[in-house]
Protein backbone atom coordinates (compact mmCIF):
# COMPACT_ATOMS: atom_id res chain seq x y z
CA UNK A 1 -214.78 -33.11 -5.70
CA UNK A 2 -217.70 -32.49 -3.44
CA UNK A 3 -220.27 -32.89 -5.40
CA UNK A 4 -219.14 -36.24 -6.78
CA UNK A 5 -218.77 -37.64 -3.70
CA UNK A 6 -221.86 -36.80 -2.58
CA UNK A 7 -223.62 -37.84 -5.86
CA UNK A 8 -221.97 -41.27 -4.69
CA UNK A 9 -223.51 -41.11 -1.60
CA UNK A 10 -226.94 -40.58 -3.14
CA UNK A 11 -226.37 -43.39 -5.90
CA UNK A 12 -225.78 -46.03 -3.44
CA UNK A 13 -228.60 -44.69 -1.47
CA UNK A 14 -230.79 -45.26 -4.42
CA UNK A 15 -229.43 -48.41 -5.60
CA UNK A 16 -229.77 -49.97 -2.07
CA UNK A 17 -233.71 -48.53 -2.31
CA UNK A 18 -234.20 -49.85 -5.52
CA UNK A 19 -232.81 -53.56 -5.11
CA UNK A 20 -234.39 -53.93 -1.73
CA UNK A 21 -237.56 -53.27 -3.33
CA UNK A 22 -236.56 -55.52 -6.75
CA UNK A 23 -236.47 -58.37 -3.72
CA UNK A 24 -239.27 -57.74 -1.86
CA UNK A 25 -241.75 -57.35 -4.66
CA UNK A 26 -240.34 -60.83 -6.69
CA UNK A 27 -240.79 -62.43 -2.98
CA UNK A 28 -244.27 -61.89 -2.70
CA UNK A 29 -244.91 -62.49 -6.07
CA UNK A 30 -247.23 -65.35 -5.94
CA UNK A 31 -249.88 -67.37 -8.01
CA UNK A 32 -252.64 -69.44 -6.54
CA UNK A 33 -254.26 -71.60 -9.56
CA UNK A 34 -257.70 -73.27 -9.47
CA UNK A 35 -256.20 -76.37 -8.73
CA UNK A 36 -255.43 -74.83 -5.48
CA UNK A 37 -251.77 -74.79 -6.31
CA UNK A 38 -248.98 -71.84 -5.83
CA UNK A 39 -246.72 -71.00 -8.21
CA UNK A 40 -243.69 -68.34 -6.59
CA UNK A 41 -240.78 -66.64 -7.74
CA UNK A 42 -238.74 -69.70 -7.63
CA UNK A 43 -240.42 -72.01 -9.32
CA UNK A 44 -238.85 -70.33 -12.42
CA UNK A 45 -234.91 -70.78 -12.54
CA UNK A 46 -234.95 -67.30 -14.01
CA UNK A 47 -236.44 -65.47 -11.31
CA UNK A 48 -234.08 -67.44 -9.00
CA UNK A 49 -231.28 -65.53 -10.53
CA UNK A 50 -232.77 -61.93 -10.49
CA UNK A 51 -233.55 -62.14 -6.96
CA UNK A 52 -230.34 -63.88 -6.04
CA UNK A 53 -228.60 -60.91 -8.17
CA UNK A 54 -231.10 -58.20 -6.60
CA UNK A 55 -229.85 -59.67 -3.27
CA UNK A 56 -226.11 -59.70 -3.89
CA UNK A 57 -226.45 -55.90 -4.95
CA UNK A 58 -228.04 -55.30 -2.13
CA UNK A 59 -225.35 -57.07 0.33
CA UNK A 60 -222.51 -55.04 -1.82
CA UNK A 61 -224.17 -51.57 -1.60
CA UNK A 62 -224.59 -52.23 2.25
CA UNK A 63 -221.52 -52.74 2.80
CA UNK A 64 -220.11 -49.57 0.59
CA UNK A 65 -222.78 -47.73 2.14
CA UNK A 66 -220.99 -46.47 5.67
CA UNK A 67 -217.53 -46.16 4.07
CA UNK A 68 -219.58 -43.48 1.18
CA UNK A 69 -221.21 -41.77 4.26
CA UNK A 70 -217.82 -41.56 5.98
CA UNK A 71 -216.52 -40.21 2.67
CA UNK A 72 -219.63 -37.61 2.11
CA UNK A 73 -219.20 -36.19 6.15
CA UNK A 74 -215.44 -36.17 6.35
CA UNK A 75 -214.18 -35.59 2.75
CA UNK A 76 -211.48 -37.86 3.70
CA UNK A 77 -211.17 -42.01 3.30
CA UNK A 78 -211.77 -44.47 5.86
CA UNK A 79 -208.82 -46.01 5.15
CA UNK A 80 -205.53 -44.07 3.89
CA UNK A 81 -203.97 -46.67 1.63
CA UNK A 82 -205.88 -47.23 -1.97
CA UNK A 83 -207.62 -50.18 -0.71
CA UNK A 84 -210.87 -48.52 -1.15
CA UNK A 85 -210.70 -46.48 -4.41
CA UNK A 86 -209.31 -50.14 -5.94
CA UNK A 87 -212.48 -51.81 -4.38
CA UNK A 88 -214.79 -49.06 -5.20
CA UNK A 89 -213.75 -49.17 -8.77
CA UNK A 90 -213.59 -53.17 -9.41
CA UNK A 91 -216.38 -54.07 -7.38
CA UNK A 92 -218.88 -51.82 -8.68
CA UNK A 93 -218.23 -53.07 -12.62
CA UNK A 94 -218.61 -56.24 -11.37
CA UNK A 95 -221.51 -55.77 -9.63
CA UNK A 96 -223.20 -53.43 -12.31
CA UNK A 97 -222.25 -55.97 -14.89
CA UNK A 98 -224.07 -58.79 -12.59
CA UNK A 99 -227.01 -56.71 -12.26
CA UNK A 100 -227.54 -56.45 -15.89
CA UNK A 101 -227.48 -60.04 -16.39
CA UNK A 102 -230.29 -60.14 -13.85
CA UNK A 103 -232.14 -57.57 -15.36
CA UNK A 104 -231.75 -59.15 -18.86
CA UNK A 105 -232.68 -62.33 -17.78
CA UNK A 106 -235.53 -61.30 -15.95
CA UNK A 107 -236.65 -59.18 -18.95
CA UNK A 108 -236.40 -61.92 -21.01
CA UNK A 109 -238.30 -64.72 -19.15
CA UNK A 110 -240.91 -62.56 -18.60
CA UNK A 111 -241.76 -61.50 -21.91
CA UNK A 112 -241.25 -64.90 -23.36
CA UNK A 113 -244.00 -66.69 -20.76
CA UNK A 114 -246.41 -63.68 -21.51
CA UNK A 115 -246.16 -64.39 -25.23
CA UNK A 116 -246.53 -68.09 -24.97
CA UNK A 117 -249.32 -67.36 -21.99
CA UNK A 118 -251.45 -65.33 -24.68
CA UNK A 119 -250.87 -67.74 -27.04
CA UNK A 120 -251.83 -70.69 -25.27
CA UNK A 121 -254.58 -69.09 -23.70
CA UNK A 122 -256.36 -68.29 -27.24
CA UNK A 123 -255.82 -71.52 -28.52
CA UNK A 124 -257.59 -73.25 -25.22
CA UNK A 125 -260.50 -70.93 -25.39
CA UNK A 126 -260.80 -71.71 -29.21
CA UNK A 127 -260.51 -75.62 -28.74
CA UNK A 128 -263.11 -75.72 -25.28
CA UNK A 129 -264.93 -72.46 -26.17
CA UNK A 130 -264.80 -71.71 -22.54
CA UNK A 131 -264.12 -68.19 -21.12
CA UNK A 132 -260.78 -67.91 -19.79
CA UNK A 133 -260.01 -64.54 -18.93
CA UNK A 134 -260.20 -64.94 -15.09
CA UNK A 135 -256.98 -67.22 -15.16
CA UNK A 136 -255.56 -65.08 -18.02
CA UNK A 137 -255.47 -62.34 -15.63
CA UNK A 138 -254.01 -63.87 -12.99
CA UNK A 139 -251.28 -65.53 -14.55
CA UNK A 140 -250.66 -61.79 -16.48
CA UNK A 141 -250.43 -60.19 -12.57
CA UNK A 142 -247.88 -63.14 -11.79
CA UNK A 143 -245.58 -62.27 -14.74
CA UNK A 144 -246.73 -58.23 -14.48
CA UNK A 145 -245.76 -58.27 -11.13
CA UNK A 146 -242.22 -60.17 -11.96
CA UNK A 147 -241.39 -57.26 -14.93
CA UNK A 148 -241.83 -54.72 -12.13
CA UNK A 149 -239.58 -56.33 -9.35
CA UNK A 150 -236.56 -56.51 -12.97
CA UNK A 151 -237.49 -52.83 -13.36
CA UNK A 152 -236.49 -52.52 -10.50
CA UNK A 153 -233.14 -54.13 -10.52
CA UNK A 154 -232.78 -52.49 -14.00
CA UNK A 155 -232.67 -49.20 -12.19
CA UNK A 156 -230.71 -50.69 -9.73
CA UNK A 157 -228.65 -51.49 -12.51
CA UNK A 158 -228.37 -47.99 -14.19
CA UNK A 159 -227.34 -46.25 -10.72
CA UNK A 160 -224.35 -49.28 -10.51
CA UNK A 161 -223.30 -48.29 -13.25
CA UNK A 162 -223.14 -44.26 -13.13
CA UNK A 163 -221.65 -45.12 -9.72
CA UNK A 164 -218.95 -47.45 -12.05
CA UNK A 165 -218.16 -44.14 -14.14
CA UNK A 166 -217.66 -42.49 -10.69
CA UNK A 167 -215.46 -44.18 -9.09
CA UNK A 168 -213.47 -45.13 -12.27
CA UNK A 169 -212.99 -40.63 -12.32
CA UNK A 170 -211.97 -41.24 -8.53
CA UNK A 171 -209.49 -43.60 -9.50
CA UNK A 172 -208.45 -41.52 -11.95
CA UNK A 173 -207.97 -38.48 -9.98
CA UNK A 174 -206.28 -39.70 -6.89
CA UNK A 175 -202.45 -39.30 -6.62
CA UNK A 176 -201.24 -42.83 -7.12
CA UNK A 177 -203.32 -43.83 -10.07
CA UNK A 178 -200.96 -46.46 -10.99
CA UNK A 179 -201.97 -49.00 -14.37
CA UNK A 180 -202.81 -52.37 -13.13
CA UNK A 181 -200.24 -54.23 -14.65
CA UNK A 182 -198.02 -51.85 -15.63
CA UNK A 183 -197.73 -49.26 -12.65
């Protein structure tokens, strides 16, 4: 019983690491063309959702964090009634669920652009016979950057949802593990 509550405790530790730093790294993420232009992070609807995703993680595992310290110290609940183990269980699939979605998304976006960059790139260099490799690479860091902040929140992710198998056993082990609907 120990250990699993203190692999909780080091889960949500991680998670919280791993989102904050999904957040930070897709905020700074920016592109200055030639133009003298910036492109950031929201400018693309996609990346809008992973770091509005990365940031609701983050809020959630903040707020499970003290009541998973309490737990780790004490051995004991916060609260006696079955408040918790119900929120633990339903809030983290919901919450590793919604991270995946980011993750996907961002995944997805990002990929896409750097095919169509490449692309479009080539065919511009063919057509002007200029050199273009200097705003090839920054564009490439842009979306580079972007993959790394998702990889991010795809670890997030993946410690969500080993912390969803968790609590689901804690559910199942306490004393009044009643079915939802027909308890």
């Amino acid at each position: 019983m120990a250990s699993k509550v203190v692999a909780t405790l080091v889960f949500r530790i991680l998670a919280l690491l791993l989102l904050a730093a999904s957040v930070v790294v897709l905020a700074t993420n920016k592109l200055k063309l030639s133009d003298g232009s910036k492109i950031r992070f929201i400018d693309v609807i996609a990346y809008r959702y992973v770091a509005a995703t990365g940031a609701v993680g983050f809020l959630y595992t903040l707020v499970q964090l003290p009541f998973a310290i309490y737990h780790a110290c004490t051995q004991k609940r916060l609260l006696h009634n079955n408040f918790l183990p119900e929120f633990d269980f339903y809030g983290d699939k919901v919450m590793s669920l919604l991270l995946g979605t980011g993750a996907g998304a961002g995944f997805a976006v990002s990929f896409e652009f750097k095919r169509h960059l490449s692309d479009f790139i080539l065919n511009l260099e063919v057509l002007t016979g200029e050199d273009l490799s200097e705003a090839k690479s920054k564009k490439e860091k842009f979306l580079d950057r972007a993959i790394i902040a998702t990889g991010l929140l795809f670890l997030g992710f993946i410690c969500m949802a080993i912390l969803s198998v968790l609590s689901s056993v804690s559910r199942r082990g306490s004393k009044s593990s009643k079915g939802f609907f027909f308890g």
